[in-house]
C-alpha atoms as a PDB file:
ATOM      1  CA  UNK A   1      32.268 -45.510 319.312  1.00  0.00           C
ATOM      2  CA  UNK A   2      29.652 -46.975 316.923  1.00  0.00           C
ATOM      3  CA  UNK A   3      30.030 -50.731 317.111  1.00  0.00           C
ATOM      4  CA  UNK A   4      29.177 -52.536 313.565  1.00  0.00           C
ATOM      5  CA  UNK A   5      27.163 -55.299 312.894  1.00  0.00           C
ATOM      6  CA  UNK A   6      29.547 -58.274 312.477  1.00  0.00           C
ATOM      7  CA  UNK A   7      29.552 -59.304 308.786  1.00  0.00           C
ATOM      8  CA  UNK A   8      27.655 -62.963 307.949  1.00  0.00           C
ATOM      9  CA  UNK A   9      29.750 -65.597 307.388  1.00  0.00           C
ATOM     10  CA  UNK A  10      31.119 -65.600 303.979  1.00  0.00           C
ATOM     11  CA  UNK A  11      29.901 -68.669 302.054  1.00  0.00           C
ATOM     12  CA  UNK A  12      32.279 -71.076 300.392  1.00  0.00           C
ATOM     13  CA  UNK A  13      32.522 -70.490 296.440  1.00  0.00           C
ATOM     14  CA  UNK A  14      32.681 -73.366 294.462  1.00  0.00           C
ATOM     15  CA  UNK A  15      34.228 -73.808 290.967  1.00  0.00           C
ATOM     16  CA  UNK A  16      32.036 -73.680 288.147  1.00  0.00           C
ATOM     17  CA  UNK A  17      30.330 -76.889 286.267  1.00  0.00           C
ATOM     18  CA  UNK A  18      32.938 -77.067 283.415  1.00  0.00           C
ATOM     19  CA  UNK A  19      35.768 -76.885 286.574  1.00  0.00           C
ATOM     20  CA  UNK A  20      34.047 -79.671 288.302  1.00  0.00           C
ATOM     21  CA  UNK A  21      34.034 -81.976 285.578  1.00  0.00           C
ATOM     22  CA  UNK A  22      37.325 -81.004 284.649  1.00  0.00           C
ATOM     23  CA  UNK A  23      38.540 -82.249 288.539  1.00  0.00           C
ATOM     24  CA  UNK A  24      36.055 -85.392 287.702  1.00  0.00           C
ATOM     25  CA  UNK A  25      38.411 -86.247 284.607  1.00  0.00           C
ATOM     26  CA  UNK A  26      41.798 -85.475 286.001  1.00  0.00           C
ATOM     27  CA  UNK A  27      41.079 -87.787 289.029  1.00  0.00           C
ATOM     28  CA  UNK A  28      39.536 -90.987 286.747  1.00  0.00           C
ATOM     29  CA  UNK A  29      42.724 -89.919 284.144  1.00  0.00           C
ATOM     30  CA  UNK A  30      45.630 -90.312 287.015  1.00  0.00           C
ATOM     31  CA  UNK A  31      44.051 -93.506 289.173  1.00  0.00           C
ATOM     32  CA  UNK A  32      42.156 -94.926 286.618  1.00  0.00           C
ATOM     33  CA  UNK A  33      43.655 -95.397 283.193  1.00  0.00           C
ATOM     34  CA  UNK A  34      41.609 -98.522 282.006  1.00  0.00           C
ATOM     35  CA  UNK A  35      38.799 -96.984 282.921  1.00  0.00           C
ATOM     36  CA  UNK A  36      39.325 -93.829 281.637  1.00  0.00           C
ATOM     37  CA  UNK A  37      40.304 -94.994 278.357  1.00  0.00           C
ATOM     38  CA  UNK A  38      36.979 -96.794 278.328  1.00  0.00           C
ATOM     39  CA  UNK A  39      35.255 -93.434 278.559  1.00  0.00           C
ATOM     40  CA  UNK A  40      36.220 -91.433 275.874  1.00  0.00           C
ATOM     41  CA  UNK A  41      34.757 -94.065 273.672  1.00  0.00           C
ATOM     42  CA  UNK A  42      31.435 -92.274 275.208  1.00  0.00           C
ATOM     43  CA  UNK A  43      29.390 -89.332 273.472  1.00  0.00           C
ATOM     44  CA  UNK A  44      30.682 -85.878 274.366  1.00  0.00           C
ATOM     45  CA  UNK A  45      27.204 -85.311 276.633  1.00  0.00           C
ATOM     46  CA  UNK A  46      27.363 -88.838 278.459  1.00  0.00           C
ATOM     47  CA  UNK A  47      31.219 -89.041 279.162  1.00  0.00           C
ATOM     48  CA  UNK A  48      31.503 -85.878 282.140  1.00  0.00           C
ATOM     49  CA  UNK A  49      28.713 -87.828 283.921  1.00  0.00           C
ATOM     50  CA  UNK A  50      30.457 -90.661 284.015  1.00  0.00           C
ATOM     51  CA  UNK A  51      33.773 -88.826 285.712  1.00  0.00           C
ATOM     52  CA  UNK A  52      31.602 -87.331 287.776  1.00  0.00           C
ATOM     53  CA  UNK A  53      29.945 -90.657 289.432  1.00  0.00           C
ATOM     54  CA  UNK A  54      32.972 -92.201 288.896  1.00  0.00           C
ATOM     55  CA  UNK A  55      35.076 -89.264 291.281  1.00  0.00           C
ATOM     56  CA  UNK A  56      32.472 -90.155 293.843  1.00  0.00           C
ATOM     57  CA  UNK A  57      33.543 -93.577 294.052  1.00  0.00           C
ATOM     58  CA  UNK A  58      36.871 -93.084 294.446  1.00  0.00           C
ATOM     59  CA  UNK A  59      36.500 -90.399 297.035  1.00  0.00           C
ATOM     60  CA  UNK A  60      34.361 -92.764 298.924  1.00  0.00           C
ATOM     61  CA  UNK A  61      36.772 -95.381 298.324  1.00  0.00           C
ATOM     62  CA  UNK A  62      39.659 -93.234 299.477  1.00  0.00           C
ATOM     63  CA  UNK A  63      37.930 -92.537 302.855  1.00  0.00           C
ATOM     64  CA  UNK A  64      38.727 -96.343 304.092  1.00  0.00           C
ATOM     65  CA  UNK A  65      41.727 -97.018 301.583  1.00  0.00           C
ATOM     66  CA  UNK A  66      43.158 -93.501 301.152  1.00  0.00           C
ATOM     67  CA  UNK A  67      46.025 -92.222 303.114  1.00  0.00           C
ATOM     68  CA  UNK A  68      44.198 -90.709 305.779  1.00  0.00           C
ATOM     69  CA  UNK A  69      42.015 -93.845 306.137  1.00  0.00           C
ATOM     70  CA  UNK A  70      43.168 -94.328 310.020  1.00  0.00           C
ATOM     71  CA  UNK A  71      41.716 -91.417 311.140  1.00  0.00           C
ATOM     72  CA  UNK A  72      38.317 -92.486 309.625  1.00  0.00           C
ATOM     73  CA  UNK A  73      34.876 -93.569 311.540  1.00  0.00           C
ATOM     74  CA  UNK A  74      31.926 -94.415 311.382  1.00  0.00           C
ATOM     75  CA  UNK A  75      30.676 -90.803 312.077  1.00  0.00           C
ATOM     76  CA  UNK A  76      33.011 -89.971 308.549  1.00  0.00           C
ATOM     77  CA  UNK A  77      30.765 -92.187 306.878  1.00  0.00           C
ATOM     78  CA  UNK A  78      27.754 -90.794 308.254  1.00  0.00           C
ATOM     79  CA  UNK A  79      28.813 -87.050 307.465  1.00  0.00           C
ATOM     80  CA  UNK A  80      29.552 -88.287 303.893  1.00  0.00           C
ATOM     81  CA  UNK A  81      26.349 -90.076 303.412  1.00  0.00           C
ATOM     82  CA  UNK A  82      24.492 -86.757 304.532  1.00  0.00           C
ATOM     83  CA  UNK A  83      26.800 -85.246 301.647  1.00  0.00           C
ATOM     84  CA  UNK A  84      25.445 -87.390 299.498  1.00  0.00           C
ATOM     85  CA  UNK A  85      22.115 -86.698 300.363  1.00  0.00           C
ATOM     86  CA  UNK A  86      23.015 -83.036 300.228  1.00  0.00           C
ATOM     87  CA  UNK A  87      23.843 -83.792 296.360  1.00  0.00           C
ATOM     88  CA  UNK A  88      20.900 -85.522 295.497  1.00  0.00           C
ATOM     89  CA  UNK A  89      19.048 -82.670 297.120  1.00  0.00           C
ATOM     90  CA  UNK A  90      20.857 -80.240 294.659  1.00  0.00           C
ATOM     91  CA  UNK A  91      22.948 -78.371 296.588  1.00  0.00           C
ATOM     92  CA  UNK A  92      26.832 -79.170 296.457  1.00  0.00           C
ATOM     93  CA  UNK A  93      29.094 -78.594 299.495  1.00  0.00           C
ATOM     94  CA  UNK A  94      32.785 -78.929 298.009  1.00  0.00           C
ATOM     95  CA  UNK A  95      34.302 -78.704 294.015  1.00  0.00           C
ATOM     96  CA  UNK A  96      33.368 -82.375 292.973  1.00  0.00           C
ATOM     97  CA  UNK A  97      30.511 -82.710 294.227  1.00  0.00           C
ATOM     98  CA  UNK A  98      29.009 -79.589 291.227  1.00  0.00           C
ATOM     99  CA  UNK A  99      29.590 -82.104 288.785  1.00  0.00           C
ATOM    100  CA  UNK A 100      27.494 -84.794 290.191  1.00  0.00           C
ATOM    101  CA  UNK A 101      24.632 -82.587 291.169  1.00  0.00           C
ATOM    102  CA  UNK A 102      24.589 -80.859 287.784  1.00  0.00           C
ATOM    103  CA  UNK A 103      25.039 -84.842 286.481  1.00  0.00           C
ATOM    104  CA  UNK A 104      21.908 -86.107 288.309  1.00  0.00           C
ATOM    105  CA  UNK A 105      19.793 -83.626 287.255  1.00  0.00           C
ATOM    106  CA  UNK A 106      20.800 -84.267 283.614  1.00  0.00           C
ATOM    107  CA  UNK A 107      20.768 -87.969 284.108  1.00  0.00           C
ATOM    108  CA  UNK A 108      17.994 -88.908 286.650  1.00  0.00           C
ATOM    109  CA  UNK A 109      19.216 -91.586 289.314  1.00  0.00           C
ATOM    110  CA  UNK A 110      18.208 -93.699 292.543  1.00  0.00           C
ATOM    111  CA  UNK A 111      20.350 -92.594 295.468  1.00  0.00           C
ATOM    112  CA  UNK A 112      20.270 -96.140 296.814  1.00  0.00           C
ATOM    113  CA  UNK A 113      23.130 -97.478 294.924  1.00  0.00           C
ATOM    114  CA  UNK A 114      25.218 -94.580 296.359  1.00  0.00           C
ATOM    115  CA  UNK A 115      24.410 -95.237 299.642  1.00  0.00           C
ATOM    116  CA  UNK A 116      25.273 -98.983 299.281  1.00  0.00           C
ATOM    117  CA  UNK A 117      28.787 -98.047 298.387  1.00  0.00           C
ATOM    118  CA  UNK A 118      29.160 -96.257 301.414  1.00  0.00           C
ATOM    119  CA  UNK A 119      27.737 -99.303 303.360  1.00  0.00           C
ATOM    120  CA  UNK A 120      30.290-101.381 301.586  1.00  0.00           C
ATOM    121  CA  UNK A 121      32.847 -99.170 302.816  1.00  0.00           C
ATOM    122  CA  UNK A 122      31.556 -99.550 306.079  1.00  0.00           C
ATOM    123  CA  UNK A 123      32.156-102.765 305.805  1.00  0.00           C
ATOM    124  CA  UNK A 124      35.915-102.561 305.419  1.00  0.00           C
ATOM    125  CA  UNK A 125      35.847-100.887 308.885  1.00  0.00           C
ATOM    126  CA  UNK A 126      35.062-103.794 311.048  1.00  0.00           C
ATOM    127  CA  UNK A 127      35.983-106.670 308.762  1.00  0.00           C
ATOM    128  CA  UNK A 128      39.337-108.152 307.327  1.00  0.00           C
ATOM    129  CA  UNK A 129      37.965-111.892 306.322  1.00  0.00           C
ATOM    130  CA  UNK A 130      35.188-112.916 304.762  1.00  0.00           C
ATOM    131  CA  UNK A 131      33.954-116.772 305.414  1.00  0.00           C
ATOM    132  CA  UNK A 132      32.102-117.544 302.410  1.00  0.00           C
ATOM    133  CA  UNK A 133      31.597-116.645 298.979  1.00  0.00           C
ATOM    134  CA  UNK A 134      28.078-115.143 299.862  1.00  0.00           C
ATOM    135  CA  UNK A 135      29.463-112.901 302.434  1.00  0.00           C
ATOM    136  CA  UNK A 136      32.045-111.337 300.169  1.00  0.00           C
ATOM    137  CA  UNK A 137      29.381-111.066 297.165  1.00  0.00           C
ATOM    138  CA  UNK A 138      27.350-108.414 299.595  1.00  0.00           C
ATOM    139  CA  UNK A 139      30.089-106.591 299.792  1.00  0.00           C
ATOM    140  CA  UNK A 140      31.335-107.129 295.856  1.00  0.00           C
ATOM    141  CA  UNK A 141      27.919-105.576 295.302  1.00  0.00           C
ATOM    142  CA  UNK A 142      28.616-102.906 297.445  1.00  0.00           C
ATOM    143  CA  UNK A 143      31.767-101.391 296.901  1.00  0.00           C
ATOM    144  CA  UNK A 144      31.390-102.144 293.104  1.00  0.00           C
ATOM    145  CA  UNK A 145      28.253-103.751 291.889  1.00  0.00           C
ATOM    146  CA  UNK A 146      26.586-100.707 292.725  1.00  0.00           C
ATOM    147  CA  UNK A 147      28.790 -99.093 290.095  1.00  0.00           C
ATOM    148  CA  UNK A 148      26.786-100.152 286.917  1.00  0.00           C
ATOM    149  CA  UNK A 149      23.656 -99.650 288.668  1.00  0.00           C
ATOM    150  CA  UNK A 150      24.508 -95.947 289.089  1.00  0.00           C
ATOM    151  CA  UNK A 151      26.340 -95.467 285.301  1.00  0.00           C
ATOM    152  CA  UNK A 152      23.494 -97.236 283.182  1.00  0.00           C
ATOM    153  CA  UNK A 153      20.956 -94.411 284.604  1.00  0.00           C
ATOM    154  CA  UNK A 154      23.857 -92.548 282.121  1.00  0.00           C
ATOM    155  CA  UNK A 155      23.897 -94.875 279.339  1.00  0.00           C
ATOM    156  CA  UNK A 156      20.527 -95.616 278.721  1.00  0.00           C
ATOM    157  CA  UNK A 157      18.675 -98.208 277.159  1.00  0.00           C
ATOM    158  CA  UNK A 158      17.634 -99.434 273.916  1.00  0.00           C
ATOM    159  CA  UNK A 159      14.261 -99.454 274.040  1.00  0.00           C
ATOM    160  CA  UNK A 160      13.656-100.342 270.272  1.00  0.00           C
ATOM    161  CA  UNK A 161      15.552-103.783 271.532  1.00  0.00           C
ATOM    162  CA  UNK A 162      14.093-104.197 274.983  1.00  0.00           C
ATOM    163  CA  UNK A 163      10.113-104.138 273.648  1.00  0.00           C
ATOM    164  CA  UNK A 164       8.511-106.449 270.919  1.00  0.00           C
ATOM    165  CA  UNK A 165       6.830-104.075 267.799  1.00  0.00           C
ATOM    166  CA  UNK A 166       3.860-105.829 268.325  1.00  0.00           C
ATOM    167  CA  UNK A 167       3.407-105.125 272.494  1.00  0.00           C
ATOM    168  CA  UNK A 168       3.659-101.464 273.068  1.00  0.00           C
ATOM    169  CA  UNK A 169       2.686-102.097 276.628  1.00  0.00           C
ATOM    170  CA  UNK A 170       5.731-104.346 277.466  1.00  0.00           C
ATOM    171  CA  UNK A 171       7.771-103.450 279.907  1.00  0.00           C
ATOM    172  CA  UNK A 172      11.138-102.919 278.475  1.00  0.00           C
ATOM    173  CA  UNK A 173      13.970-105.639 280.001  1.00  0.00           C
ATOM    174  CA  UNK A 174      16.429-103.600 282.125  1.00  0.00           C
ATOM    175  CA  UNK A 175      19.999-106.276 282.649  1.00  0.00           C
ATOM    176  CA  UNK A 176      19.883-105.240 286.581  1.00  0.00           C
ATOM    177  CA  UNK A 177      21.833-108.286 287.632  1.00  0.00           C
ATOM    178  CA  UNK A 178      24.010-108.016 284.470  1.00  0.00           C
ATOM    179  CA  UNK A 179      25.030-104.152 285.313  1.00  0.00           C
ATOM    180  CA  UNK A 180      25.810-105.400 288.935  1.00  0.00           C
ATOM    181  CA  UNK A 181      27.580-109.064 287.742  1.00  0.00           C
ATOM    182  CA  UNK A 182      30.168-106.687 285.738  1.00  0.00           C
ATOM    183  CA  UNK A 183      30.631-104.699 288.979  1.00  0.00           C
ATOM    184  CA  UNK A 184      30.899-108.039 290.969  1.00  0.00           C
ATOM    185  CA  UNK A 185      33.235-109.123 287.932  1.00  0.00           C
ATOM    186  CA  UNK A 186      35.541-106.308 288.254  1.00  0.00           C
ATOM    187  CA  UNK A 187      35.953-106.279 292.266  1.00  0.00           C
ATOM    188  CA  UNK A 188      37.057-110.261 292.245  1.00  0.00           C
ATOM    189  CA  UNK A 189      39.484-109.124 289.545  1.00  0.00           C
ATOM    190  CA  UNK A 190      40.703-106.629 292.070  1.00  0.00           C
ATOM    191  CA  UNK A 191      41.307-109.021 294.645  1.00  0.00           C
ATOM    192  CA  UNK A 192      42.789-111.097 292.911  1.00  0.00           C
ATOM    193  CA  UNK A 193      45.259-108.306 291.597  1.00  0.00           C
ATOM    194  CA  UNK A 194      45.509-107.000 294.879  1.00  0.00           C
ATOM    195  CA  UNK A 195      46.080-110.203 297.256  1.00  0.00           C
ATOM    196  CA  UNK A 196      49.474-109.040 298.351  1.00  0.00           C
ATOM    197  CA  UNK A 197      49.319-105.521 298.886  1.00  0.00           C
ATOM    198  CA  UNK A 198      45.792-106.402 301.360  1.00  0.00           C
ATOM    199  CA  UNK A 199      48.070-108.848 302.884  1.00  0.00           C
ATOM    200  CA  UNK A 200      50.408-106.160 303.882  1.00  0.00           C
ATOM    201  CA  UNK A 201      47.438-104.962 305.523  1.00  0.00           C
ATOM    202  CA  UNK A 202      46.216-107.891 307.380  1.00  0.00           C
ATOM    203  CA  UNK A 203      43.512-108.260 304.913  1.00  0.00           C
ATOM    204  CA  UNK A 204      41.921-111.310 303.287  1.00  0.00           C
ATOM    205  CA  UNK A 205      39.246-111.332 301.133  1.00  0.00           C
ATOM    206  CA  UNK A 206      39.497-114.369 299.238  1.00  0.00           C
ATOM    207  CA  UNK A 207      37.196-116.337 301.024  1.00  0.00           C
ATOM    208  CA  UNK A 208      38.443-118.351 303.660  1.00  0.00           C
ATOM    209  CA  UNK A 209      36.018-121.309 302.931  1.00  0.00           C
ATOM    210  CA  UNK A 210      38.007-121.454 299.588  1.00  0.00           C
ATOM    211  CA  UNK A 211      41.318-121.182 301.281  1.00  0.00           C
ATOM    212  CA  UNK A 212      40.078-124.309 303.332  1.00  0.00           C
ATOM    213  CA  UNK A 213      39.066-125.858 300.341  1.00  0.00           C
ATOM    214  CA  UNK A 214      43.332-126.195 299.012  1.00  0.00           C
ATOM    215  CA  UNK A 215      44.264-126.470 302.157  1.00  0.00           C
ATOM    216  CA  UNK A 216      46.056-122.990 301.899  1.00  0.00           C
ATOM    217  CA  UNK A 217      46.214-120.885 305.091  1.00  0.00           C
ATOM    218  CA  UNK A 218      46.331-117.752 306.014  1.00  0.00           C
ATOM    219  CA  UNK A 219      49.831-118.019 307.492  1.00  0.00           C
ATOM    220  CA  UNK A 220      50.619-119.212 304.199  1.00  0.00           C
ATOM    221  CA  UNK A 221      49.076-116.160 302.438  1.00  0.00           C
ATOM    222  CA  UNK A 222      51.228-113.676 304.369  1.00  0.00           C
ATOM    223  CA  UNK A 223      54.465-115.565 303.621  1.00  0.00           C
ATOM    224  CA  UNK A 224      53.526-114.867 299.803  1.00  0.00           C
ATOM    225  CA  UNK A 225      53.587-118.889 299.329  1.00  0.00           C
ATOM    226  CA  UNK A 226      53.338-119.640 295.710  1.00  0.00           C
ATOM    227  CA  UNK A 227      52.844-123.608 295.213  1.00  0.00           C
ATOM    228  CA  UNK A 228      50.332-126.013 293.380  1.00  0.00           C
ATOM    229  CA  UNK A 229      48.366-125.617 296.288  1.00  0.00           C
ATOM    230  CA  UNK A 230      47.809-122.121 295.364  1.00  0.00           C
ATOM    231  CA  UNK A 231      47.667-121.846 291.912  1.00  0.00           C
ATOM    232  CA  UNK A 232      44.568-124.248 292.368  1.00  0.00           C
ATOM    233  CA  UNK A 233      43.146-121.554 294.649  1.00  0.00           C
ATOM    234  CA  UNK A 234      43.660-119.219 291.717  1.00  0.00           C
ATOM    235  CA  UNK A 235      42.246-120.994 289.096  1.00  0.00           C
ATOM    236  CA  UNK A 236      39.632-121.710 290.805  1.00  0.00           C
ATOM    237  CA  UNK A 237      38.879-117.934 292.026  1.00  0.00           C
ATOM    238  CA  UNK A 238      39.811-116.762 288.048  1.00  0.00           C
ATOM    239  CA  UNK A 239      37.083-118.870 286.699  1.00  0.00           C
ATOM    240  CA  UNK A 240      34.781-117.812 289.274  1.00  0.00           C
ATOM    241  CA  UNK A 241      34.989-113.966 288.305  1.00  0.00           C
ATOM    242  CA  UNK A 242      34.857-115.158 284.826  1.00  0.00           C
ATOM    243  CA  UNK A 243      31.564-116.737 285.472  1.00  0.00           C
ATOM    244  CA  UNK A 244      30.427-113.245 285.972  1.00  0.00           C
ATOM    245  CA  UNK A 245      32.191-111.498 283.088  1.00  0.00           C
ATOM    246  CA  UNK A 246      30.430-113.596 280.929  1.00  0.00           C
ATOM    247  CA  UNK A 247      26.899-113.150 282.933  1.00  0.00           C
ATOM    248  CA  UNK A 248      27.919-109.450 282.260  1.00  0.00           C
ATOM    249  CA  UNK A 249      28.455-109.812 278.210  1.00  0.00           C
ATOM    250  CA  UNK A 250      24.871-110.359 278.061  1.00  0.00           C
ATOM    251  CA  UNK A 251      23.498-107.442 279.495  1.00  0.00           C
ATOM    252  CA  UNK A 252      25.310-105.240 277.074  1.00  0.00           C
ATOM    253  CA  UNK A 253      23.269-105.793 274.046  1.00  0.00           C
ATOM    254  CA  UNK A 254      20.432-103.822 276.157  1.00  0.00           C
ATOM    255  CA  UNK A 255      22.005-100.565 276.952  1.00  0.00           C
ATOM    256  CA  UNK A 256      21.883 -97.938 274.365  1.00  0.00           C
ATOM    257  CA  UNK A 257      24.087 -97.727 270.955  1.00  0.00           C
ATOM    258  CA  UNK A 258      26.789 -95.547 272.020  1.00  0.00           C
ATOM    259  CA  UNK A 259      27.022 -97.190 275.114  1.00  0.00           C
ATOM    260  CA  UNK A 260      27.742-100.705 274.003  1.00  0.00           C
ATOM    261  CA  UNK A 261      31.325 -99.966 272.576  1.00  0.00           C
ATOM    262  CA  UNK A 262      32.814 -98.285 275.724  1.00  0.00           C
ATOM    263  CA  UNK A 263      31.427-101.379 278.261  1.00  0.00           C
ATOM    264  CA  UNK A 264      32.631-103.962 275.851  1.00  0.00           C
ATOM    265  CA  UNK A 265      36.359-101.981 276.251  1.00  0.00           C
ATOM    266  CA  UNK A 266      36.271-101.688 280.026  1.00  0.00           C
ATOM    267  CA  UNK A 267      35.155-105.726 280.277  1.00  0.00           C
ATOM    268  CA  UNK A 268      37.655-107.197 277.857  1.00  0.00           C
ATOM    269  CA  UNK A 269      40.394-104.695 279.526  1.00  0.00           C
ATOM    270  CA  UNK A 270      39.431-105.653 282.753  1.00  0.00           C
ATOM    271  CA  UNK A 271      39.160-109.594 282.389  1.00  0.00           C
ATOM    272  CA  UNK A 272      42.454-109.003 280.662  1.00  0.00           C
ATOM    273  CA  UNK A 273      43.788-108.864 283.686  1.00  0.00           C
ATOM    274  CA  UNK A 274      43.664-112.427 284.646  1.00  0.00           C
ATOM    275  CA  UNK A 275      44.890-113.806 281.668  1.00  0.00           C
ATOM    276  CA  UNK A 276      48.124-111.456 282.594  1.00  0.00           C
ATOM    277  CA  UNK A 277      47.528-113.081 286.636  1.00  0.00           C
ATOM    278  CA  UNK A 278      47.736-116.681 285.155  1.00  0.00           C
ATOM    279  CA  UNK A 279      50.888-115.708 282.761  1.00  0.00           C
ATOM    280  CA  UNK A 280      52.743-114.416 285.458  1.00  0.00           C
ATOM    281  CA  UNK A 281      51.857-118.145 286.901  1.00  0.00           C
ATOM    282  CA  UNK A 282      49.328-116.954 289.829  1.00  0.00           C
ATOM    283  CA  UNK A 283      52.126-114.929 291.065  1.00  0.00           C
ATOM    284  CA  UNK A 284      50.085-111.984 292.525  1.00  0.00           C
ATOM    285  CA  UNK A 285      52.341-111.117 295.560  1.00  0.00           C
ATOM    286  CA  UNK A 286      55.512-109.725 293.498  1.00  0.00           C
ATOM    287  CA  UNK A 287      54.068-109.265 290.390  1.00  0.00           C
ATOM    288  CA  UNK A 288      51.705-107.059 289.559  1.00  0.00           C
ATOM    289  CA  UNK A 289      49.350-107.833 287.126  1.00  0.00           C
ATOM    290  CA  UNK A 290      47.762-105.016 284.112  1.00  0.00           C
ATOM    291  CA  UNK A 291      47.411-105.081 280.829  1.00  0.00           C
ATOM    292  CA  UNK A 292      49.855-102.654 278.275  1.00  0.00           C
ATOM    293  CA  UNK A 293      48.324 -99.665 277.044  1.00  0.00           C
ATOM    294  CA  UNK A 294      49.372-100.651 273.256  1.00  0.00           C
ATOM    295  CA  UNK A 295      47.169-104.137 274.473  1.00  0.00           C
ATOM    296  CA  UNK A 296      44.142-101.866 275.621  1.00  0.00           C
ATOM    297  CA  UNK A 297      44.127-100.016 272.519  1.00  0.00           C
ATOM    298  CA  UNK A 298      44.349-102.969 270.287  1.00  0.00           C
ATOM    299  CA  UNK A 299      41.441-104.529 271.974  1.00  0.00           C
ATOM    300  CA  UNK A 300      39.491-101.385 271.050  1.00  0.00           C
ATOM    301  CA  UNK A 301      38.600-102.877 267.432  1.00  0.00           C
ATOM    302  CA  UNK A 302      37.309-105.606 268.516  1.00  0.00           C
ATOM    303  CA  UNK A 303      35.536-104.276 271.124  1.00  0.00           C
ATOM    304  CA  UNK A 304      33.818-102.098 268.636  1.00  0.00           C
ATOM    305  CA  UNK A 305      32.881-105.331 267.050  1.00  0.00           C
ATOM    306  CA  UNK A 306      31.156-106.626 269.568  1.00  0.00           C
ATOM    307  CA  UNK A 307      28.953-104.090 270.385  1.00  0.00           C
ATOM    308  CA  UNK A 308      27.275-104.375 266.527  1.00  0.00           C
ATOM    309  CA  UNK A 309      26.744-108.085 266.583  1.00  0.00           C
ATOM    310  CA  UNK A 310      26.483-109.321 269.969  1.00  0.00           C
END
């Protein structure tokens, strides 16, 4: 009996660009509101890109805070970081990642940020506490500092702002540390938000120097103690992150027109958050703390504002 050759293996066949950006924008719509209101305030051309980088994130988030999170390693995050590298080298391996590849080719980008993330997320493997501020701002800039880093490469720059007329061969200003303070901004917002639901998991990340510091323990952290020695904890934590909103504001003013208006949405909706924290008097163990969508969208004017005159 003639034996046949046996067949190669069949290669996967991934969904087409428009389909991958599509999956991009579903995700960012259903986990993401805030943010995704933020980005249809983008052009038509910039706004995929931004799903796109921003799917990533969450998918790499999701591998340490998603629900099958216990059954990841180290080795996860190594076969995810040669993903990455697999995307930056053009070649996509599941349906999300078509968007980004197609995305970085349009949009030029360093890798590094991306692998930071996924160091940050490494992070969360081995560590529940963090002893000082400047332990938890590595890993701010990590898991979320990163963020603007890898979306301004997207936005762009205005160049006719960042030169002087007169000295065509100065280097145009890029707001580095004010793309990552937003990041950092946005991730101490989070914890904030978050305190009792990382509880629940036996993690801390308010800084335990700062617990110390209103002689607030972590005994009294998991018992969801609300008192005056907590609320000055808060406060104290609240104008901390709004140190860096505000370190943020003036970084804006660099990135290019149609850029501005969408940032300036996403930080005032954001930092809106812990105005709502401090209404709800620092109570962020039963109540959760986000801002109306009626509230978001009448931000949006003067948000728009901003981005002409500041």
């Amino acid at each position: 009996m003639l034996q046949l050759p046996e067949s190669p293996p069949r290669m996967k066949t991934l969904v087409s660009v428009d389909e991958s950006y599509e999956l991009c924008r579903h995700l960012i719509a259903k986990y993401s509101t805030t943010f995704y209101l933020s980005t249809l305030l983008l052009s038509k051309e910039k706004r995929p890109a931004i799903w796109a980088i921003y799917a990533w994130c969450r998918r790499t988030d999701e591998l340490v805070d998603g629900p099958a999170s216990a059954i990841t390693t180290p080795e996860t995050l190594d076969l995810w970081e040669h993903q990455l590298e697999s995307i930056f080298a053009g070649h996509p391996l599941d349906n999300f990642d078509v968007a980004l590849v197609d995305t970085v080719q349009r949009f030029p980008m360093d890798i590094q940020p991306f692998k930071d993330m996924i160091a940050g997320q490494r992070m969360d493997l081995y560590r529940s506490r963090y002893a000082t501020f400047e332990e938890l701002y590595l890993y701010c800039y990590r898991v979320a500092g990163t963020v603007g880093l890898m979306s301004t490469s997207v936005m762009g720059l205005d160049n006719t702002k960042n030169t002087a007329p007169w000295n065509c061969e100065q280097q145009p200003y890029v707001p580095l540390e004010e793309e990552i303070a937003l990041g950092i901004a946005k991730q101490l917002t989070n914890i904030l938000r978050d305190v009792g639901e990382d509880a629940q998991r036996g993690r801390i990340y308010i800084p335990l120097e700062d617990l110390a510091r209103f002689n607030y323990t972590e005994q009294d952290l998991f018992e969801s103690v609300v008192d005056e020695r907590w609320r000055s904890l808060m406060r104290f934590q609240i104008d901390r992150a709004r140190q860096f909103y505000r370190k943020a504001e003036k970084g804006i003013s660099y990135l290019s027109a149609d850029g501005r208006w969408p940032v300036w949405a996403a930080l005032m909706h954001y930092s809106g958050i812990l105005n709502v924290i401090e209404r709800n008097d620092y109570n962020a163990f039963t109540r959760r703390a986000y801002v109306p969508q009626w509230q978001k969208l009448r931000s949006l004017p003067a948000a728009w504002m901003r981005s002409q005159v500041l």
